[in-house]
PDB file of N, CA and C in Angstrom:
ATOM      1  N   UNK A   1     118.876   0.853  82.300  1.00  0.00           N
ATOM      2  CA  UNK A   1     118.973   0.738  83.744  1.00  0.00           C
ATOM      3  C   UNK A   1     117.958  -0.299  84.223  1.00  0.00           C
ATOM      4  N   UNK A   2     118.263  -1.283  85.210  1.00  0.00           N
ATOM      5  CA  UNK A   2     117.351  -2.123  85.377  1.00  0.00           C
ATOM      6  C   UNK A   2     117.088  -1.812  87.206  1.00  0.00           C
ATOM      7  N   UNK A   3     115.602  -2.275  87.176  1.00  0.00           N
ATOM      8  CA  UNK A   3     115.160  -1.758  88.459  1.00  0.00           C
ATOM      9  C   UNK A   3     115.698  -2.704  89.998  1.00  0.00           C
ATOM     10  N   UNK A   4     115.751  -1.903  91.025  1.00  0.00           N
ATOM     11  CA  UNK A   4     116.106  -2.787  92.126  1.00  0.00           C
ATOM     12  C   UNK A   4     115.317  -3.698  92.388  1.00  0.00           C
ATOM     13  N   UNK A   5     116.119  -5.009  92.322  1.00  0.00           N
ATOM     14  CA  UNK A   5     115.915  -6.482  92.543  1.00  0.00           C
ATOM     15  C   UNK A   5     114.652  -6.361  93.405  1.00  0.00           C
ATOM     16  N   UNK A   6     113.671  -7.433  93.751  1.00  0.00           N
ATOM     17  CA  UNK A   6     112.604  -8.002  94.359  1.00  0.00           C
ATOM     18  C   UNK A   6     113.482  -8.740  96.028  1.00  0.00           C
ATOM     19  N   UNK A   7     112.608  -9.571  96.318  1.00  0.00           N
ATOM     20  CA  UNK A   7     110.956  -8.938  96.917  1.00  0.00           C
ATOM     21  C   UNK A   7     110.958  -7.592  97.194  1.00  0.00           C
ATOM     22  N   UNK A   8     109.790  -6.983  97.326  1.00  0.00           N
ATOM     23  CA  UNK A   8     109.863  -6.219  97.627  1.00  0.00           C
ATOM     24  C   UNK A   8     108.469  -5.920  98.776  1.00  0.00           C
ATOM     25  N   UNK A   9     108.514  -5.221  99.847  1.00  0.00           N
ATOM     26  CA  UNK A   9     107.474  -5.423 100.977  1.00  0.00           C
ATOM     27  C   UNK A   9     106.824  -4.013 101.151  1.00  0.00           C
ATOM     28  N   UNK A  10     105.655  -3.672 101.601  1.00  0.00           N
ATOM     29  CA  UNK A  10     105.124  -2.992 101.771  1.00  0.00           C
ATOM     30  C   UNK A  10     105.455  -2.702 103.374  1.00  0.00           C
ATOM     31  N   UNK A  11     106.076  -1.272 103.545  1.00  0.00           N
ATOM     32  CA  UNK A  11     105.831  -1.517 105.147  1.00  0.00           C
ATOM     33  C   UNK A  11     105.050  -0.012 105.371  1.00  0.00           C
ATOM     34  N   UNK A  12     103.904  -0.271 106.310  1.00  0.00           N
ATOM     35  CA  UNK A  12     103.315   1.256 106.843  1.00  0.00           C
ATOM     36  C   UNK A  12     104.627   2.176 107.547  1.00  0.00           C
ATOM     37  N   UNK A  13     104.123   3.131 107.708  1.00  0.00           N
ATOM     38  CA  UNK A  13     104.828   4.250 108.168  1.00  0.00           C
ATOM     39  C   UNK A  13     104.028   5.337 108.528  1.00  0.00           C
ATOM     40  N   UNK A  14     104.590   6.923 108.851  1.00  0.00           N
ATOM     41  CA  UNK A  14     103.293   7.410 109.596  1.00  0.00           C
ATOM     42  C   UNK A  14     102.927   8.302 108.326  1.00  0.00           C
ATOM     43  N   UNK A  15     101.566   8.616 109.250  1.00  0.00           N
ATOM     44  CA  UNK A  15     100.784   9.799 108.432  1.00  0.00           C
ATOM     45  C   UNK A  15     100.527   8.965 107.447  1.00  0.00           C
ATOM     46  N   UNK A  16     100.538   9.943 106.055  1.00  0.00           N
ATOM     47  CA  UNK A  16      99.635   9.426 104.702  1.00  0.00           C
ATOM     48  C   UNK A  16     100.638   8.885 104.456  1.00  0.00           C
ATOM     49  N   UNK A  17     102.272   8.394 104.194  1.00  0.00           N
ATOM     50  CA  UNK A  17     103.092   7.658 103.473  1.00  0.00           C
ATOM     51  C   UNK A  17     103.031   5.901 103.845  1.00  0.00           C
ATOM     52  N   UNK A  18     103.372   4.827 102.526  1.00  0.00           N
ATOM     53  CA  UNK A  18     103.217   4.054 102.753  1.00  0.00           C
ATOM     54  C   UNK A  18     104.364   3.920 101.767  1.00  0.00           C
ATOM     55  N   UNK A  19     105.301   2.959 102.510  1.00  0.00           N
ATOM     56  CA  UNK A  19     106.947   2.975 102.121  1.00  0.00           C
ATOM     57  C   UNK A  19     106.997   1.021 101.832  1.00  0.00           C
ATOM     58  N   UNK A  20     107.795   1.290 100.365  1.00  0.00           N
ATOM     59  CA  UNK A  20     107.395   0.316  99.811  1.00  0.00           C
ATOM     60  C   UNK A  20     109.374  -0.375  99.555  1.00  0.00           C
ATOM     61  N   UNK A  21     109.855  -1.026 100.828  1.00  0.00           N
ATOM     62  CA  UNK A  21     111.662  -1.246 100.709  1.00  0.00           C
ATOM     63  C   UNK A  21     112.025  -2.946  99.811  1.00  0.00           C
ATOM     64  N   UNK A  22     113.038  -2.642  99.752  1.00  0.00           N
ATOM     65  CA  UNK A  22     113.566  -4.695  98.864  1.00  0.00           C
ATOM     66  C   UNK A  22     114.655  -4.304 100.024  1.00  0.00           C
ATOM     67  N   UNK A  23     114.389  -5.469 100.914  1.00  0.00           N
ATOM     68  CA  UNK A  23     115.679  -5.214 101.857  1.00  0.00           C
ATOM     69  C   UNK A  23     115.083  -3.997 103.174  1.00  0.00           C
ATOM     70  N   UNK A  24     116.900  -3.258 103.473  1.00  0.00           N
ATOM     71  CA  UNK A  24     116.792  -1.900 103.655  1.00  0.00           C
ATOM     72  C   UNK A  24     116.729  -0.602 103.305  1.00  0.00           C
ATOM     73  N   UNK A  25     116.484  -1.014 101.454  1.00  0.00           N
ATOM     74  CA  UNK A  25     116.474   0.287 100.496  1.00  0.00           C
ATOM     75  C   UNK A  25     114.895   0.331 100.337  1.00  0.00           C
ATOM     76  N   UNK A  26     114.610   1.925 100.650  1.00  0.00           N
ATOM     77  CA  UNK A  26     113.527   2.244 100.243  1.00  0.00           C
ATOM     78  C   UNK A  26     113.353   2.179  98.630  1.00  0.00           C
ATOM     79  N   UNK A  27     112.404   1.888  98.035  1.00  0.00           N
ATOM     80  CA  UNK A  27     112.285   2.060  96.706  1.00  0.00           C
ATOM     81  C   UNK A  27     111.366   2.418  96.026  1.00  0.00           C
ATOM     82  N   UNK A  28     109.680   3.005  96.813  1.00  0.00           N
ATOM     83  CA  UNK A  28     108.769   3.930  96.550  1.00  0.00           C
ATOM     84  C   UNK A  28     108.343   4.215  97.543  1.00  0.00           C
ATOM     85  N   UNK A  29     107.521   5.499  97.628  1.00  0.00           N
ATOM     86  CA  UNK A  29     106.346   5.403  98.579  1.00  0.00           C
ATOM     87  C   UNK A  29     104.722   5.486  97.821  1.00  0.00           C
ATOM     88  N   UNK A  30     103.807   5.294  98.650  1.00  0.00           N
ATOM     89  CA  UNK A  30     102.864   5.521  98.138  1.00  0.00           C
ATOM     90  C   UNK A  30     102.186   6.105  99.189  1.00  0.00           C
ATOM     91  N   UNK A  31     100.763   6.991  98.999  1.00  0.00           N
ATOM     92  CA  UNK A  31     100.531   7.896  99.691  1.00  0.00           C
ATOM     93  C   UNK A  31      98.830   7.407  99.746  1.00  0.00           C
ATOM     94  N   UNK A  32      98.522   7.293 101.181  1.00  0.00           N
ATOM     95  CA  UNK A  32      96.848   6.997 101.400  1.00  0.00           C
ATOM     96  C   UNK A  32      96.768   8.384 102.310  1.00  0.00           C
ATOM     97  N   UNK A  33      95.843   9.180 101.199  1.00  0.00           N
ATOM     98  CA  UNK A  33      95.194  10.542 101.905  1.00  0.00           C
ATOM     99  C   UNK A  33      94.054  10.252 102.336  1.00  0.00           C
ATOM    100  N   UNK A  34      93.673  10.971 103.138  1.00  0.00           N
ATOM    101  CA  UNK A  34      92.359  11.212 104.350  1.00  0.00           C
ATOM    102  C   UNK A  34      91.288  10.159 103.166  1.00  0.00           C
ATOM    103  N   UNK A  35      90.349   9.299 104.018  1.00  0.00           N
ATOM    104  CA  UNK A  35      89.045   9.378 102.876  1.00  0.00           C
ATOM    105  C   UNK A  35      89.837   8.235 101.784  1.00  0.00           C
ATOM    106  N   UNK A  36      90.856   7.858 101.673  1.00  0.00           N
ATOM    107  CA  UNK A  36      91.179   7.110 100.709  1.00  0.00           C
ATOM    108  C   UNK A  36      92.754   5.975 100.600  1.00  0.00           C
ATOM    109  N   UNK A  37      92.456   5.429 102.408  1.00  0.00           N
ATOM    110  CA  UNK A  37      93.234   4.950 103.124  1.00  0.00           C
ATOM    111  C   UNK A  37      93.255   3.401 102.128  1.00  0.00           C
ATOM    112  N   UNK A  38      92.319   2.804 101.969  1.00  0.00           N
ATOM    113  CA  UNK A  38      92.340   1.384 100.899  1.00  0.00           C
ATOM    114  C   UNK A  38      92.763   1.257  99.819  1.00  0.00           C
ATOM    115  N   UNK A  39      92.294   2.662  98.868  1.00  0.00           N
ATOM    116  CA  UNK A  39      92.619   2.737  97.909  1.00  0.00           C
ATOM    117  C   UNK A  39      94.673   3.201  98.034  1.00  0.00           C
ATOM    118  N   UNK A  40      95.062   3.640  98.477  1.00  0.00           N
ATOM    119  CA  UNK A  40      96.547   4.223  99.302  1.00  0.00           C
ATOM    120  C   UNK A  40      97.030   2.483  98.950  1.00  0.00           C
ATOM    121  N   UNK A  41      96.523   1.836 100.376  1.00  0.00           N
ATOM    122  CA  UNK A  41      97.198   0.970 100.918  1.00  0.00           C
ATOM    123  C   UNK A  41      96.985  -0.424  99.461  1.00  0.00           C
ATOM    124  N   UNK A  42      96.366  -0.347  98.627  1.00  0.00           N
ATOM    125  CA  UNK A  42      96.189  -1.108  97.241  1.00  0.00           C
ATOM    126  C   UNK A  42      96.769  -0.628  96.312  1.00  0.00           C
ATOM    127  N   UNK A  43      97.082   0.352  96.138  1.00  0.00           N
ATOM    128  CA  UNK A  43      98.432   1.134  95.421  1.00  0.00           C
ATOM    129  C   UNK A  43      99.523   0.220  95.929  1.00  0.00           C
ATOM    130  N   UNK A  44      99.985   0.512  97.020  1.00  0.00           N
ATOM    131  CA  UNK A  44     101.264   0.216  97.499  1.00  0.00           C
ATOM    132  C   UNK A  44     101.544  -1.077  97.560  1.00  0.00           C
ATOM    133  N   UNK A  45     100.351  -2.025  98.033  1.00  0.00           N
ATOM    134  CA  UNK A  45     100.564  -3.792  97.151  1.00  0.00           C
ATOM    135  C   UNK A  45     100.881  -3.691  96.107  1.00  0.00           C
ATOM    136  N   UNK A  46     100.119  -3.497  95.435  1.00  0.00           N
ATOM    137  CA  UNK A  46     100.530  -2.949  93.913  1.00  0.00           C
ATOM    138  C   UNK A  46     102.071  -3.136  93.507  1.00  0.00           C
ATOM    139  N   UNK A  47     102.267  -1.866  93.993  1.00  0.00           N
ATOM    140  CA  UNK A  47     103.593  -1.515  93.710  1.00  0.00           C
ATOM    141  C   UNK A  47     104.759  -2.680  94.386  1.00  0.00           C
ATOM    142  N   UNK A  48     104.263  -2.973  95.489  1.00  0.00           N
ATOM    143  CA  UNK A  48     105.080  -3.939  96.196  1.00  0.00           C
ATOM    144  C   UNK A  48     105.684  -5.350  95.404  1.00  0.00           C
ATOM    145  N   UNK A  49     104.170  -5.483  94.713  1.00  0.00           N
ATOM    146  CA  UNK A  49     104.007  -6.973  93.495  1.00  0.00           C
ATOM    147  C   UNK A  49     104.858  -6.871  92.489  1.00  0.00           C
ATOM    148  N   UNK A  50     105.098  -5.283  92.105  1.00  0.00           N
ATOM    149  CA  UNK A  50     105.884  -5.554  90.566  1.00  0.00           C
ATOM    150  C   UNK A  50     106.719  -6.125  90.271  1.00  0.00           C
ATOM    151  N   UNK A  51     108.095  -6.597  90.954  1.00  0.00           N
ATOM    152  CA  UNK A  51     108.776  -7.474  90.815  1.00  0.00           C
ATOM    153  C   UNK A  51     108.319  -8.904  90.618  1.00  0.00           C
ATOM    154  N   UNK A  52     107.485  -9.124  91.279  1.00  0.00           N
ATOM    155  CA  UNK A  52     107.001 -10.984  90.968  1.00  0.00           C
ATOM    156  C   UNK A  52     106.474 -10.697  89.735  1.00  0.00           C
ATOM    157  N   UNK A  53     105.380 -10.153  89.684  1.00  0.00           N
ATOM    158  CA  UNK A  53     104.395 -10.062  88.274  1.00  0.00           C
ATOM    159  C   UNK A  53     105.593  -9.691  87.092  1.00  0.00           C
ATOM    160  N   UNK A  54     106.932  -9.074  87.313  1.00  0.00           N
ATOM    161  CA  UNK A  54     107.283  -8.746  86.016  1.00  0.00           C
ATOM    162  C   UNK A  54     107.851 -10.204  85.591  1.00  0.00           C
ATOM    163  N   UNK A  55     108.761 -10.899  87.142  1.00  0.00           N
ATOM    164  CA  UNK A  55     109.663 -11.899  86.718  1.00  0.00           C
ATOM    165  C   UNK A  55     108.040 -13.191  86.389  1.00  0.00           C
ATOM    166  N   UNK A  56     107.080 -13.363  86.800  1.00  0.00           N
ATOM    167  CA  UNK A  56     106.148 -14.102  86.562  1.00  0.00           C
ATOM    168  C   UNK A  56     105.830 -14.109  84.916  1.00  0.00           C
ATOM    169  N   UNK A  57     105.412 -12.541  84.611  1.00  0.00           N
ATOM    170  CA  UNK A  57     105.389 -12.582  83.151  1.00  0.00           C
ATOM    171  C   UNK A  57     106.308 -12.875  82.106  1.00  0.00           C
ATOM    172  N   UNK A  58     107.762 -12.912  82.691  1.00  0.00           N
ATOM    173  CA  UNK A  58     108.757 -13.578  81.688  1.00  0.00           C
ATOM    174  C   UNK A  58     108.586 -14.246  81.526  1.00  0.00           C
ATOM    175  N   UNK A  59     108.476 -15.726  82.697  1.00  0.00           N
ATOM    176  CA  UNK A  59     108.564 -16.921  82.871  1.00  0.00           C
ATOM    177  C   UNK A  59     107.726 -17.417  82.458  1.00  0.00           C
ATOM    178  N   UNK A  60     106.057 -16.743  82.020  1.00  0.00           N
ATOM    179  CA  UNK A  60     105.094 -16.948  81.294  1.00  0.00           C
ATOM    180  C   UNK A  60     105.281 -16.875  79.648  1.00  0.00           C
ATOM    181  N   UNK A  61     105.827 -15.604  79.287  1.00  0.00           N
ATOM    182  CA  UNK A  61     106.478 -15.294  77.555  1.00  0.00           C
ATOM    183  C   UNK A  61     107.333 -16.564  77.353  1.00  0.00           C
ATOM    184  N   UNK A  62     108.205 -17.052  77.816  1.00  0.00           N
ATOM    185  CA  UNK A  62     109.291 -17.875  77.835  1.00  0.00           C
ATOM    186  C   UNK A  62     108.445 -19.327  77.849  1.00  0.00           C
ATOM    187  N   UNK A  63     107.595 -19.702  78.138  1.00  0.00           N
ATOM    188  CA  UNK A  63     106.552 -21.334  78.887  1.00  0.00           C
ATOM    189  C   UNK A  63     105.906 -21.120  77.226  1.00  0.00           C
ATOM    190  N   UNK A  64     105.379 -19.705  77.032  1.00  0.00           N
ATOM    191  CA  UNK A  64     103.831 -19.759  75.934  1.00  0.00           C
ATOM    192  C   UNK A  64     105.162 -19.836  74.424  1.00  0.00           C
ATOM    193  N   UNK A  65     106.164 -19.277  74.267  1.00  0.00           N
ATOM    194  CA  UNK A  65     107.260 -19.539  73.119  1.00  0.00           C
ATOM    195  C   UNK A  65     107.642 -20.895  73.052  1.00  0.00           C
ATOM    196  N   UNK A  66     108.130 -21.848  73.889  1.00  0.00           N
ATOM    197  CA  UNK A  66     108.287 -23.474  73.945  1.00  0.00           C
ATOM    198  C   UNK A  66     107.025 -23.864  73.570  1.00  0.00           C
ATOM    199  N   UNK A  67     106.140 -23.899  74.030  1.00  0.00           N
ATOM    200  CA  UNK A  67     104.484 -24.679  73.784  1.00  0.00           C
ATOM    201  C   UNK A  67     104.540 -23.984  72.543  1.00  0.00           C
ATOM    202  N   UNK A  68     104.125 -22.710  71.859  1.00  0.00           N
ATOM    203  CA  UNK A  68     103.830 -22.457  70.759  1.00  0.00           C
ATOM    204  C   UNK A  68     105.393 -22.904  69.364  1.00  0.00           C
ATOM    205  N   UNK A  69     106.344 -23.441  69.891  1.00  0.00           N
ATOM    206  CA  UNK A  69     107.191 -24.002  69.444  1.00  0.00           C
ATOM    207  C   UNK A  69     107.137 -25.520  68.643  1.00  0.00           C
ATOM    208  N   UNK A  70     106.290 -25.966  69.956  1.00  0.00           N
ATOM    209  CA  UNK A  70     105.825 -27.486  69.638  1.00  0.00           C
ATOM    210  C   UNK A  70     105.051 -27.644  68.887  1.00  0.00           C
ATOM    211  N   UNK A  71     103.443 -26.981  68.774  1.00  0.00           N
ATOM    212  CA  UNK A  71     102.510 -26.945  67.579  1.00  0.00           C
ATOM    213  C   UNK A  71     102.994 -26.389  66.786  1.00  0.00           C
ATOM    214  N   UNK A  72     103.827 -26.044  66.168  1.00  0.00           N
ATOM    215  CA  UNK A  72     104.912 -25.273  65.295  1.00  0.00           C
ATOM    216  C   UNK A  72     104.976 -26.334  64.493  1.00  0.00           C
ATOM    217  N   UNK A  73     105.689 -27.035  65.227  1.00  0.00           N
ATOM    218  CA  UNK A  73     106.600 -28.390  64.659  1.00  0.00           C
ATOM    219  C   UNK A  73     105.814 -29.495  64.796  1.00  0.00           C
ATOM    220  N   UNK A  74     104.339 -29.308  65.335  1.00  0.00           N
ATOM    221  CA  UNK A  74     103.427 -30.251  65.192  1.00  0.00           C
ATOM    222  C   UNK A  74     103.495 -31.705  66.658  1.00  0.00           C
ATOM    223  N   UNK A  75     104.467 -31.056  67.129  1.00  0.00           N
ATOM    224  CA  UNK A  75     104.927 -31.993  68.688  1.00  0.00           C
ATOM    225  C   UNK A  75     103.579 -31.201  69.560  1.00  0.00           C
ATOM    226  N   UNK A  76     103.667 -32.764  70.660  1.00  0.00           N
ATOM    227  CA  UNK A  76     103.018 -32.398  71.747  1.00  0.00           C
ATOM    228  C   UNK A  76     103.892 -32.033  72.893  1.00  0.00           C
ATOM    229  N   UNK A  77     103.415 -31.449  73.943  1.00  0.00           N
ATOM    230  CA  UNK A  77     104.178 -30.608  74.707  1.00  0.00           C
ATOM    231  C   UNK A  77     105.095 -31.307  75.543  1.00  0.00           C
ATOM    232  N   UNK A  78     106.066 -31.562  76.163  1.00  0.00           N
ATOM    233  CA  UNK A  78     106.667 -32.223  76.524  1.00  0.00           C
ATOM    234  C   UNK A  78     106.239 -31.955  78.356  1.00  0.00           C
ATOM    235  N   UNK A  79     106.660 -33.037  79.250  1.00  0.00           N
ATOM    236  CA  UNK A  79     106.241 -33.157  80.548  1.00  0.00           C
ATOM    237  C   UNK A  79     107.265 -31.846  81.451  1.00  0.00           C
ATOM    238  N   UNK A  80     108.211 -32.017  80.792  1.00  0.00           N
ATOM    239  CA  UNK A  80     109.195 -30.650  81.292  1.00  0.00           C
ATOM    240  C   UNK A  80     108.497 -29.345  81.156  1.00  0.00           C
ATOM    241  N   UNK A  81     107.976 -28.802  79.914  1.00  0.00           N
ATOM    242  CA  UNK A  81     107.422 -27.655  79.236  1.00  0.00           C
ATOM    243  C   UNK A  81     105.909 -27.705  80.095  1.00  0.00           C
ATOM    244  N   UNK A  82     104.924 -28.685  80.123  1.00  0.00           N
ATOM    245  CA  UNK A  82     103.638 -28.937  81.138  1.00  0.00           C
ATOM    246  C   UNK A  82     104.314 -27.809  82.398  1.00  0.00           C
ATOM    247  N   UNK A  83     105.521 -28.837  83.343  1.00  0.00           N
ATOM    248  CA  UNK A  83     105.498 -28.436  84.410  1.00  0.00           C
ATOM    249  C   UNK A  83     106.112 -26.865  84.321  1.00  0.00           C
ATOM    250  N   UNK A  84     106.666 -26.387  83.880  1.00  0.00           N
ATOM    251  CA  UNK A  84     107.330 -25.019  83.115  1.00  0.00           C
ATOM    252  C   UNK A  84     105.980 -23.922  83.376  1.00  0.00           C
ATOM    253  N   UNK A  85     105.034 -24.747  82.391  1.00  0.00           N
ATOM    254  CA  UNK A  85     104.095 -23.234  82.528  1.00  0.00           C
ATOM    255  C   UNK A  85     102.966 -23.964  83.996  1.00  0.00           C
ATOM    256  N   UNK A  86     103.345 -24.886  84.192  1.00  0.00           N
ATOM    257  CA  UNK A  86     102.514 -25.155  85.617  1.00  0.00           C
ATOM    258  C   UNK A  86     103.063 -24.283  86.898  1.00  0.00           C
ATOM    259  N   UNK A  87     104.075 -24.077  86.741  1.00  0.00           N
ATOM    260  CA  UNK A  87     104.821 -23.152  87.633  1.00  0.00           C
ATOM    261  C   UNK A  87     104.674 -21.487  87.189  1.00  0.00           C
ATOM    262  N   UNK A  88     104.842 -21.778  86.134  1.00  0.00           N
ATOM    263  CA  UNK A  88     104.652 -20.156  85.626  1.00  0.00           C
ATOM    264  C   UNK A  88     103.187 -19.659  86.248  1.00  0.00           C
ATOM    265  N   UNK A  89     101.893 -20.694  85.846  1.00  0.00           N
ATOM    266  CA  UNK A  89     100.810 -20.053  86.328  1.00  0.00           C
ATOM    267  C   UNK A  89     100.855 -19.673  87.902  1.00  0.00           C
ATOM    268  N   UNK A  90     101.549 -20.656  88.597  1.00  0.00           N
ATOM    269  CA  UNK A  90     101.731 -20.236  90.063  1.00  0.00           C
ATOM    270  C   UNK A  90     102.496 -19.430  90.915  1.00  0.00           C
ATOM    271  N   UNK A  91     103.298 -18.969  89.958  1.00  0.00           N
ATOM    272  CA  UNK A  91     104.275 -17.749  89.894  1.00  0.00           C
ATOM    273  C   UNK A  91     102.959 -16.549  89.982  1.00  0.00           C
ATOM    274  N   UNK A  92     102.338 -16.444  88.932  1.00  0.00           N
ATOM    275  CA  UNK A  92     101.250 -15.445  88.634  1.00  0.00           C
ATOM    276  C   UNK A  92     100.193 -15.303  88.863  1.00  0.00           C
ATOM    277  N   UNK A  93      99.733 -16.700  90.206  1.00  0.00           N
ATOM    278  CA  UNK A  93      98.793 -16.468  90.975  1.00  0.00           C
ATOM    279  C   UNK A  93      99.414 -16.103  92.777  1.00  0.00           C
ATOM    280  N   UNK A  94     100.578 -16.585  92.583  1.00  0.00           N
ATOM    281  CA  UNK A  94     101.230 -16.366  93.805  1.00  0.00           C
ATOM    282  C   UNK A  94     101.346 -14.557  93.942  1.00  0.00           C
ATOM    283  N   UNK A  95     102.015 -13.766  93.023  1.00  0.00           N
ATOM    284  CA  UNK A  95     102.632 -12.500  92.582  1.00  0.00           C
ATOM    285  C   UNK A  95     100.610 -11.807  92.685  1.00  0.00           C
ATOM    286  N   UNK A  96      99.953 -11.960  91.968  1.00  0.00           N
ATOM    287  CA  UNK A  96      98.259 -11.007  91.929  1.00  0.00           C
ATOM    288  C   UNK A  96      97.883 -11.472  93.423  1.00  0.00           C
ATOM    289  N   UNK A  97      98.224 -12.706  94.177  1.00  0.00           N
ATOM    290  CA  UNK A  97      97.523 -12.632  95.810  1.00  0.00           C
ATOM    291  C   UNK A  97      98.333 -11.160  96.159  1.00  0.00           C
ATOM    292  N   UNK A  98      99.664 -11.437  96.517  1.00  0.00           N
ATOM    293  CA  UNK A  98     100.351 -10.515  97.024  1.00  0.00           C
ATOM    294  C   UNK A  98      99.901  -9.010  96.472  1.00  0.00           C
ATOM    295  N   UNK A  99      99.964  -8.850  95.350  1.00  0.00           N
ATOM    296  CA  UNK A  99      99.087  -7.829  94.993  1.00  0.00           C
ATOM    297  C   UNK A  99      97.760  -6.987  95.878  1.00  0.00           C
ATOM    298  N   UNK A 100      96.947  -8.546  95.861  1.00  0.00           N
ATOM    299  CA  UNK A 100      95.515  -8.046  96.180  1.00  0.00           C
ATOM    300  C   UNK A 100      95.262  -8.728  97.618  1.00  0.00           C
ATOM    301  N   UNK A 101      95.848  -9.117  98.142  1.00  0.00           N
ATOM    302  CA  UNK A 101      95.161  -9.139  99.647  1.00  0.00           C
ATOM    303  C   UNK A 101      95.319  -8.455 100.386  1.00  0.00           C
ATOM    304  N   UNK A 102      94.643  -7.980 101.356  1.00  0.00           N
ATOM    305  CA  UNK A 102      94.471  -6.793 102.217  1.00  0.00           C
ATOM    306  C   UNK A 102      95.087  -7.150 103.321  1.00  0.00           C
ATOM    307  N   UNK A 103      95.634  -5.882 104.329  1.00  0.00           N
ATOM    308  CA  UNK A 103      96.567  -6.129 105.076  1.00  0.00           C
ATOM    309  C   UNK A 103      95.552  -6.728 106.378  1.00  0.00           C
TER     310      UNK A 103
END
């Protein structure tokens, strides 16, 4: 079974739930109790990120298999494969902001 598609957004809601939708489908919540409202609301980035960070880390496995392909075969990396994991890293700094910045 594969999980519901990305983006996915963090939206508040009341009380301790923090409702985490792709679209108009809910697809977690996460819960900031009394005393531990940051730690709650950093969960639920969290959770919000997993879609980028998972498709980021493919696109990273997939960049580091071509490059480790080339010293294989003793080639240098080609300008396509450069820009490949140049994007990949920005995939996976783009996906940990979203993660970690505070609302």
């Amino acid at each position: 079974m594969k999980h519901t598609p990305g983006p996915w957004e963090k939206r508040h809601s009341y009380g301790i739930e923090i409702n985490i939708f792709a679209g108009d489908d809910l697809v977690a919540v996460a819960y900031a109790w009394e005393g531990q409202k940051k730690e709650g609301n950093a969960n639920a980035r969290l959770i919000a990120a997993a879609p980028d960070l998972l498709a980021s880390g493919k696109a990273r496995i997939e960049a580091l298999e071509a490059l480790l392909a080339c010293y294989r075969l003793g080639k240098r990396a080609t300008e396509k494969l450069l820009t490949q994991l140049e994007q990949s890293k920005k995939g996976w700094e783009a996906a940990i902001k979203k993660a970690e910045e505070e609302d």
